[in-house]
C-alpha atoms as a PDB file:
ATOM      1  CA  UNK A   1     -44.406  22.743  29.117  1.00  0.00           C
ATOM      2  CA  UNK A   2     -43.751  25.968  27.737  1.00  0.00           C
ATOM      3  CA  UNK A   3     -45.565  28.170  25.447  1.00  0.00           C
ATOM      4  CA  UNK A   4     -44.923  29.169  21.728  1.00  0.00           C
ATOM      5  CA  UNK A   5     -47.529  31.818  21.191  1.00  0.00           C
ATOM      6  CA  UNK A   6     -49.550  33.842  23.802  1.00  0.00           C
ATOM      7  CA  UNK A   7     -53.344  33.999  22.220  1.00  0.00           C
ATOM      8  CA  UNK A   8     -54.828  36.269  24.503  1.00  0.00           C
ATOM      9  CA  UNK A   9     -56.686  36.595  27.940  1.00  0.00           C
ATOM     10  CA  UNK A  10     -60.663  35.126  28.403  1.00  0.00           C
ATOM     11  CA  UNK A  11     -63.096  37.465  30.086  1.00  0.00           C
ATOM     12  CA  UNK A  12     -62.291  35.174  33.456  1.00  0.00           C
ATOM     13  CA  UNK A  13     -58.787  36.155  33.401  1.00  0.00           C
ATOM     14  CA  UNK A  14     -57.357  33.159  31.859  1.00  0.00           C
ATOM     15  CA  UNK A  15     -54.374  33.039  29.754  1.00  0.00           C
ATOM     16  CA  UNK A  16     -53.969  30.984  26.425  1.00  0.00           C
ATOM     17  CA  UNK A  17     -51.320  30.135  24.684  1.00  0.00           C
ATOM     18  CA  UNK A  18     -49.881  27.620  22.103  1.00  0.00           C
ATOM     19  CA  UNK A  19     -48.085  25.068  23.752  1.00  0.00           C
ATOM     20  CA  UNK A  20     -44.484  23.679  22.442  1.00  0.00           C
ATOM     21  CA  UNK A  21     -45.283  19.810  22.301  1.00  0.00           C
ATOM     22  CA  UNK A  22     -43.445  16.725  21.335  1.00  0.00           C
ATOM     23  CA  UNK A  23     -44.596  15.211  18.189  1.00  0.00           C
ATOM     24  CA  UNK A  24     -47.400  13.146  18.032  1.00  0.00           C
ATOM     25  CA  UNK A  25     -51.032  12.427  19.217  1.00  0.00           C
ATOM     26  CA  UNK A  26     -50.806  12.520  22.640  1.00  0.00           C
ATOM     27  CA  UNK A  27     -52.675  10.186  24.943  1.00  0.00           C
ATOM     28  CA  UNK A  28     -55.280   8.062  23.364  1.00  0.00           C
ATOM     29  CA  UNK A  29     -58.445   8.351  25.790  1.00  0.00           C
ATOM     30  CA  UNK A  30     -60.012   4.207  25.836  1.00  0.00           C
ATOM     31  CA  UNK A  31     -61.923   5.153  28.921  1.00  0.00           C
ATOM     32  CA  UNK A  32     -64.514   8.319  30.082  1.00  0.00           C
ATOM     33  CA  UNK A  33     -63.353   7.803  33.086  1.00  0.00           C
ATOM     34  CA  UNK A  34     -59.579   8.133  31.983  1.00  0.00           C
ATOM     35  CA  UNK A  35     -57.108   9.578  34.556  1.00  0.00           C
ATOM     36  CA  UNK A  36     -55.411  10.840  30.990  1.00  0.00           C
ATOM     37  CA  UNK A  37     -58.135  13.702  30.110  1.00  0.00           C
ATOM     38  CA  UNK A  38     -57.614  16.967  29.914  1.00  0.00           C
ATOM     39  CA  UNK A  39     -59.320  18.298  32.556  1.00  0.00           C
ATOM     40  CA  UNK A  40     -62.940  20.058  32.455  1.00  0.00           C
ATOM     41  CA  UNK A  41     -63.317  17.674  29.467  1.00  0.00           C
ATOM     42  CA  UNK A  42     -66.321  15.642  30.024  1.00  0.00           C
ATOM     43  CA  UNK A  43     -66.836  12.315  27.926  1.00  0.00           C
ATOM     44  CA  UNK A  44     -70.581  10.470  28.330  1.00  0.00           C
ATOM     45  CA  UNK A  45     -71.219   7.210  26.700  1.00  0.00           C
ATOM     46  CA  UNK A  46     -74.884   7.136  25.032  1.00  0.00           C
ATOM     47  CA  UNK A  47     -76.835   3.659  24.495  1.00  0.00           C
ATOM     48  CA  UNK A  48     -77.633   3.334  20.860  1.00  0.00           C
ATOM     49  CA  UNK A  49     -80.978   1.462  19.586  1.00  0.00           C
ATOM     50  CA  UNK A  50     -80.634  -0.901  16.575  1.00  0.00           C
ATOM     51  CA  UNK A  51     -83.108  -2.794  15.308  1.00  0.00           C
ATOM     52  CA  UNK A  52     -84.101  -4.098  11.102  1.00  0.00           C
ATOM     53  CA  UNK A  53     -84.667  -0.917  10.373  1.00  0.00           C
ATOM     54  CA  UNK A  54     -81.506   1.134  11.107  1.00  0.00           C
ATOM     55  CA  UNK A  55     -80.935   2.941  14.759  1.00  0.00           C
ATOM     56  CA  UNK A  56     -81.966   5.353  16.934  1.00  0.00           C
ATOM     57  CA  UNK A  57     -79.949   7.250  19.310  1.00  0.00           C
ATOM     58  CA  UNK A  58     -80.786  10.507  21.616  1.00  0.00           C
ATOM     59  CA  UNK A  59     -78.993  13.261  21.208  1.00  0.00           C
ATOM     60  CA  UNK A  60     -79.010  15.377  24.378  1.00  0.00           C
ATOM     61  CA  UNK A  61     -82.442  16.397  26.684  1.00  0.00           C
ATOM     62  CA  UNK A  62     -81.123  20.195  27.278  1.00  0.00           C
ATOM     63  CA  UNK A  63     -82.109  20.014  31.047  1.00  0.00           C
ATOM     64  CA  UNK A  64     -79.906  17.275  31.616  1.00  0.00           C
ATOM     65  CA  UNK A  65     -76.587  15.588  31.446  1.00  0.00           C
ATOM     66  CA  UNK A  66     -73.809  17.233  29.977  1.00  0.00           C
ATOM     67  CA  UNK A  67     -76.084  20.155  28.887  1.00  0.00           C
ATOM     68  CA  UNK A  68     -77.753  20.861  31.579  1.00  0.00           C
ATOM     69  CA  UNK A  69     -76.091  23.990  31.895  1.00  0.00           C
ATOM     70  CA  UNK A  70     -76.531  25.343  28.165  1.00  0.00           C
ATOM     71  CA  UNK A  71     -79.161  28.329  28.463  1.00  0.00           C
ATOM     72  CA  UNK A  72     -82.178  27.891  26.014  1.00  0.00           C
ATOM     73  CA  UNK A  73     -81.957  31.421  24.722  1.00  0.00           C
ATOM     74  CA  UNK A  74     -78.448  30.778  23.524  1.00  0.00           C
ATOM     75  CA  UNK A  75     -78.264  27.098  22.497  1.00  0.00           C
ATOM     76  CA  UNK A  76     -77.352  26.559  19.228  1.00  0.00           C
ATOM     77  CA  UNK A  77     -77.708  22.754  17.662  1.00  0.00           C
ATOM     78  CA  UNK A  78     -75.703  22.492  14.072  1.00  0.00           C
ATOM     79  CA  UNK A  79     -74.490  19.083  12.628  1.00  0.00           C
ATOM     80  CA  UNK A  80     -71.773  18.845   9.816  1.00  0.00           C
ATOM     81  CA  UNK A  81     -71.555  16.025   7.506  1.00  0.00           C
ATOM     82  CA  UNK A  82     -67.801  15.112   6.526  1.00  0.00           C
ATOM     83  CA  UNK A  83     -66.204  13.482   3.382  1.00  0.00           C
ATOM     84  CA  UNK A  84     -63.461  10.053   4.664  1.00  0.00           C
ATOM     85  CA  UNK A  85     -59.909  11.688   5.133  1.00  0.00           C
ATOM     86  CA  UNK A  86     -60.414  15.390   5.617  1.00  0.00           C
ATOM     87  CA  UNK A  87     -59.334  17.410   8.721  1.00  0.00           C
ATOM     88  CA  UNK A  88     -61.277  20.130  10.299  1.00  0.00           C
ATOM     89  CA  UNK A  89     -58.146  21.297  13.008  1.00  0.00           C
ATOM     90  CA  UNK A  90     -57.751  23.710  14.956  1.00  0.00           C
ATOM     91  CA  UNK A  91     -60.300  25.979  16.595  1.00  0.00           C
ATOM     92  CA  UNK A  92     -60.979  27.353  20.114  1.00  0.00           C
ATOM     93  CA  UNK A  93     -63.401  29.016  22.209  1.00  0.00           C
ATOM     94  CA  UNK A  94     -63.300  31.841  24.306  1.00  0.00           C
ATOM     95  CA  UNK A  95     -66.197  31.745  26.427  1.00  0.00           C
ATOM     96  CA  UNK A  96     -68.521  28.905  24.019  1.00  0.00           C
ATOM     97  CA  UNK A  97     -68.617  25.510  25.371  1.00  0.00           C
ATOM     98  CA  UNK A  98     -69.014  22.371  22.828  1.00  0.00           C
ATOM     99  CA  UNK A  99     -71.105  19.394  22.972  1.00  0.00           C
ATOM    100  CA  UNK A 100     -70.021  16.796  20.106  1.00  0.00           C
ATOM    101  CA  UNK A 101     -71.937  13.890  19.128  1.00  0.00           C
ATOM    102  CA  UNK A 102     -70.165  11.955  16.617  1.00  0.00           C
ATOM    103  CA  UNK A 103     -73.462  10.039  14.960  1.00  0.00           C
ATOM    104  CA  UNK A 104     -72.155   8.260  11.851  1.00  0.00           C
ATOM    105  CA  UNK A 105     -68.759   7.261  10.864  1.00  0.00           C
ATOM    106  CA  UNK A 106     -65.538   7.553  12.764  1.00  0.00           C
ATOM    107  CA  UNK A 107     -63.842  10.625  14.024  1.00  0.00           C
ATOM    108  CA  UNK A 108     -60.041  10.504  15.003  1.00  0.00           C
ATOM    109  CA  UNK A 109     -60.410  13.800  17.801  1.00  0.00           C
ATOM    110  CA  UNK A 110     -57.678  15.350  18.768  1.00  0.00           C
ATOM    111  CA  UNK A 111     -57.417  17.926  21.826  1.00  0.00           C
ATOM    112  CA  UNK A 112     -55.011  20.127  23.320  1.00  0.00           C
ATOM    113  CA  UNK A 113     -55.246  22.492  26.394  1.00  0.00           C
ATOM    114  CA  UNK A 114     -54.262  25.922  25.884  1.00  0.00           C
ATOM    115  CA  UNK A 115     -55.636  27.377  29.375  1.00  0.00           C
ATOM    116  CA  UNK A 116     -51.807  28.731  30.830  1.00  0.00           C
ATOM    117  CA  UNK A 117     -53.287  28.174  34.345  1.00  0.00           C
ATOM    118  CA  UNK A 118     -54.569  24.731  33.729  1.00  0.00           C
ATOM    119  CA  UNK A 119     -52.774  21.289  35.333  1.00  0.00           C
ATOM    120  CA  UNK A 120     -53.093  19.988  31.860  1.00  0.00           C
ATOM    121  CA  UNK A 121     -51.845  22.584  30.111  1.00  0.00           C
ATOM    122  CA  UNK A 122     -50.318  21.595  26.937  1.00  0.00           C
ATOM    123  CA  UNK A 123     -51.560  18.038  27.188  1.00  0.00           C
ATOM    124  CA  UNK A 124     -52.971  16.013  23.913  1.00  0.00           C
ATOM    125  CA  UNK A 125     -55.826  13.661  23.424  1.00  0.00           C
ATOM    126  CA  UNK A 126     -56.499  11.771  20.743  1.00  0.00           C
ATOM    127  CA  UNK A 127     -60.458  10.006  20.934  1.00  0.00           C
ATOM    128  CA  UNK A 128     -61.761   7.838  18.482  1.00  0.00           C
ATOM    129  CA  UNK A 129     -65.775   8.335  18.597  1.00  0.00           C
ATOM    130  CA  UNK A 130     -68.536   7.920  16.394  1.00  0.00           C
ATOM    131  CA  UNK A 131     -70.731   4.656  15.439  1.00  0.00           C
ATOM    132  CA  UNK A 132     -68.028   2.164  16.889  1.00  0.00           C
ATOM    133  CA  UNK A 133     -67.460   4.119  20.302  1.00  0.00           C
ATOM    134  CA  UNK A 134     -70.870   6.099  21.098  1.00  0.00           C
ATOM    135  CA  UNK A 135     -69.345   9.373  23.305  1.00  0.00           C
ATOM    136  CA  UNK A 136     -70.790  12.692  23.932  1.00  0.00           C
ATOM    137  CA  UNK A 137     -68.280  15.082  24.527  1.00  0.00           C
ATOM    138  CA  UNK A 138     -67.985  18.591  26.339  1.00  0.00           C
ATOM    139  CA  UNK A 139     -65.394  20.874  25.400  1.00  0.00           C
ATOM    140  CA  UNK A 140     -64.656  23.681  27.474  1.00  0.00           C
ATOM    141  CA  UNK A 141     -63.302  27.230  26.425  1.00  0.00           C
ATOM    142  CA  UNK A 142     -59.457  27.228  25.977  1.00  0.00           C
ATOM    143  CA  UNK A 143     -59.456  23.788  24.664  1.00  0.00           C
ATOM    144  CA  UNK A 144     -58.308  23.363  20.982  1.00  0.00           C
ATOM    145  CA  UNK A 145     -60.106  20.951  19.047  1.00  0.00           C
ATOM    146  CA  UNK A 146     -60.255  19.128  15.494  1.00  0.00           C
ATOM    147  CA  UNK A 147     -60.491  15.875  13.804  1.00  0.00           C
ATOM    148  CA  UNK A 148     -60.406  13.726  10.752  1.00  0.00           C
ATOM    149  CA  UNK A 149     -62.735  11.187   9.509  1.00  0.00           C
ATOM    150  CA  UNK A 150     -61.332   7.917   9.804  1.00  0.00           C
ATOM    151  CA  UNK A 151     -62.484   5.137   7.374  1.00  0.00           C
ATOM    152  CA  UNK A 152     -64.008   5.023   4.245  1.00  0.00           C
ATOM    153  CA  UNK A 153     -67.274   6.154   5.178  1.00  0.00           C
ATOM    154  CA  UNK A 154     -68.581  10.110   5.584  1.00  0.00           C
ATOM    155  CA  UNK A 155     -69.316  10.876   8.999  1.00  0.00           C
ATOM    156  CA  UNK A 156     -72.050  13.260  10.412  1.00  0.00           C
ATOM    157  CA  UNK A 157     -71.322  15.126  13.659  1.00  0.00           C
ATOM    158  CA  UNK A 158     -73.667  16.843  15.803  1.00  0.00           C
ATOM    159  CA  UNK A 159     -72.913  19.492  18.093  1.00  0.00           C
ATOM    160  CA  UNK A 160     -74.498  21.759  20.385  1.00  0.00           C
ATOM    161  CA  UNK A 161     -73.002  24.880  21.838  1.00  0.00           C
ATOM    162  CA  UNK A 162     -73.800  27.052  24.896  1.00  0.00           C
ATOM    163  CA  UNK A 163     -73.753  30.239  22.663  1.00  0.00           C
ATOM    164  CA  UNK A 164     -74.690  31.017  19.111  1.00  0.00           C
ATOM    165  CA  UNK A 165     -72.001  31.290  17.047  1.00  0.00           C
ATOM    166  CA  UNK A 166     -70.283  34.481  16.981  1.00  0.00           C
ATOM    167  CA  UNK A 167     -66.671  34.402  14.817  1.00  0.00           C
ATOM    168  CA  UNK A 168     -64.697  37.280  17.435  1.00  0.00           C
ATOM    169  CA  UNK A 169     -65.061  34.320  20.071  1.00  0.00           C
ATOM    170  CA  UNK A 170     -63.353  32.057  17.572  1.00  0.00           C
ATOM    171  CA  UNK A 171     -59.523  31.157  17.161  1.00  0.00           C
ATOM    172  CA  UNK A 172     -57.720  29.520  14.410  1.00  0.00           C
ATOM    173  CA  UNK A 173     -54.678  27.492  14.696  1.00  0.00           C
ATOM    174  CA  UNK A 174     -53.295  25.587  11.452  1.00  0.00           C
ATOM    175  CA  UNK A 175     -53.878  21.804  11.473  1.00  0.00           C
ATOM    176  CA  UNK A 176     -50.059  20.981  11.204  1.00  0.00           C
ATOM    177  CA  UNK A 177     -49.264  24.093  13.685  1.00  0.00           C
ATOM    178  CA  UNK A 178     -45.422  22.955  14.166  1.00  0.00           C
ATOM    179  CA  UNK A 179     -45.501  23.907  18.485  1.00  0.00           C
ATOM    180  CA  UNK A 180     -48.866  21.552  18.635  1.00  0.00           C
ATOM    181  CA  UNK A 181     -46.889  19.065  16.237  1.00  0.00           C
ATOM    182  CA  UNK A 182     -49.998  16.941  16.153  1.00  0.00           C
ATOM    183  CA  UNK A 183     -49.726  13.990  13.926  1.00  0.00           C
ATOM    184  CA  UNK A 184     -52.438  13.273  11.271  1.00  0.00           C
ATOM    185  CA  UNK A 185     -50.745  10.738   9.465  1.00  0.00           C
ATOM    186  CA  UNK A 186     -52.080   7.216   9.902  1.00  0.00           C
ATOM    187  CA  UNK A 187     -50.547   5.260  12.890  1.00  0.00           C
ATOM    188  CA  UNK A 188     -48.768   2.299  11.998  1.00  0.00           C
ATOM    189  CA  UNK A 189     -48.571  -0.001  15.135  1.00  0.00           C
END
C-alpha cells in the first residue's frame, strides 16, 4: 500500500497519510469478531428492548465496556439526526477516540486506516449498523470515518467521544477523495 498524501504526525509519533486504494468499499465487516477489521477498531453488539410501545436500548454506562476508558471531565455525548441518502465522509482524529451508536435507521460506514505504522494500513471497511444490526463502535485516532444513510428512513446517530470537540484535532478528506476511491454508489449484486 502506498501513500498519496502525508497528513501529519500525532503527538505519539505516528504518521498519517492518505492511502492509494483500489476502487471500492473494501471489506464488508458481517461479524465483531471479523478477522477483516481494521485493527484497534472495536465493534460491540447491544441487546435492544421492544415491546407495544416502541424500544428501548442503552447507550453506553461510561465505566464500562467500550468506554470505560473515556475520562468524565472530557466526555462529550452529541447525536446527529440524518436525512435518507446524504454522506457525512471523511473526517479523522488526532488524539479523540469515537464511540458510534447508530440508533434509528441504517448507516452504510465506511473506514479506512491512515496510521503509516499500522498492519492495516490503508485497509477499508464498509459496516452496515443501525436498527437492523445493533453495533457500538470505537474508532480510534488515525482512522478515517463517514457514512451515508441507507434507506428511506432518517437515521439518528449517537456518539460519544473521549475529548470535547476541538476543530485543530480535526481532518478533512473529500467524500470521493480519488487515492481512498471509496464507492458511494449503490451496490448492485
Amino acid at each position: 500500500m502506498t501513500a498519496s498524501a502525508v497528513l501529519g504526525e500525532l503527538e505519539s509519533g505516528l504518521e498519517i497519510a492518505i492511502p492509494k486504494s483500489e476502487a471500492g468499499i473494501g471489506k464488508v465487516i458481517l461479524s465483531p469478531a471479523s478477522g477483516d477489521l481494521i485493527d484497534d477498531v472495536q465493534i460491540n453488539p447491544f441487546p435492544v428492548w421492544p415491546d407495544d410501545r416502541g424500544y428501548f436500548l442503552e447507550i453506553a454506562r461510561l465505566t464500562q465496556g467500550l468506554v470505560a476508558g473515556f475520562a468524565a471531565d472530557s466526555t462529550q455525548v452529541s447525536a446527529a439526526l440524518n436525512y435518507p441518502g446524504i454522506i457525512k465522509a471523511f473526517h479523522y482524529h488526532r488524539f479523540q477516540t469515537d464511540y458510534w451508536v447508530p440508533v434509528a435507521g441504517l448507516l452504510q460506514i465506511a473506514l479506512v486506516d491512515l496510521r503509516t505504522d499500522s498492519k492495516t494500513f490503508g485497509v477499508k471497511n464498509t459496516l452496515y449498523v443501525g436498527a437492523l444490526r445493533p453495533w457500538q463502535l470505537l474508532i480510534p485516532p488515525g482512522v478515517a470515518h463517514g457514512y451515508k444513510v441507507v434507506g428511506e428512513q432518517p437515521s439518528v446517530l449517537v456518539y460519544i467521544t473521549n475529548r470535547t470537540y476541538n476543530p485543530k484535532d480535526e481532518g478533512r478528506i473529500a467524500y470521493n477523495d480519488p487515492s481512498i476511491a471509496y464507492d458511494w454508489e449503490l451496490q448492485h449484486k
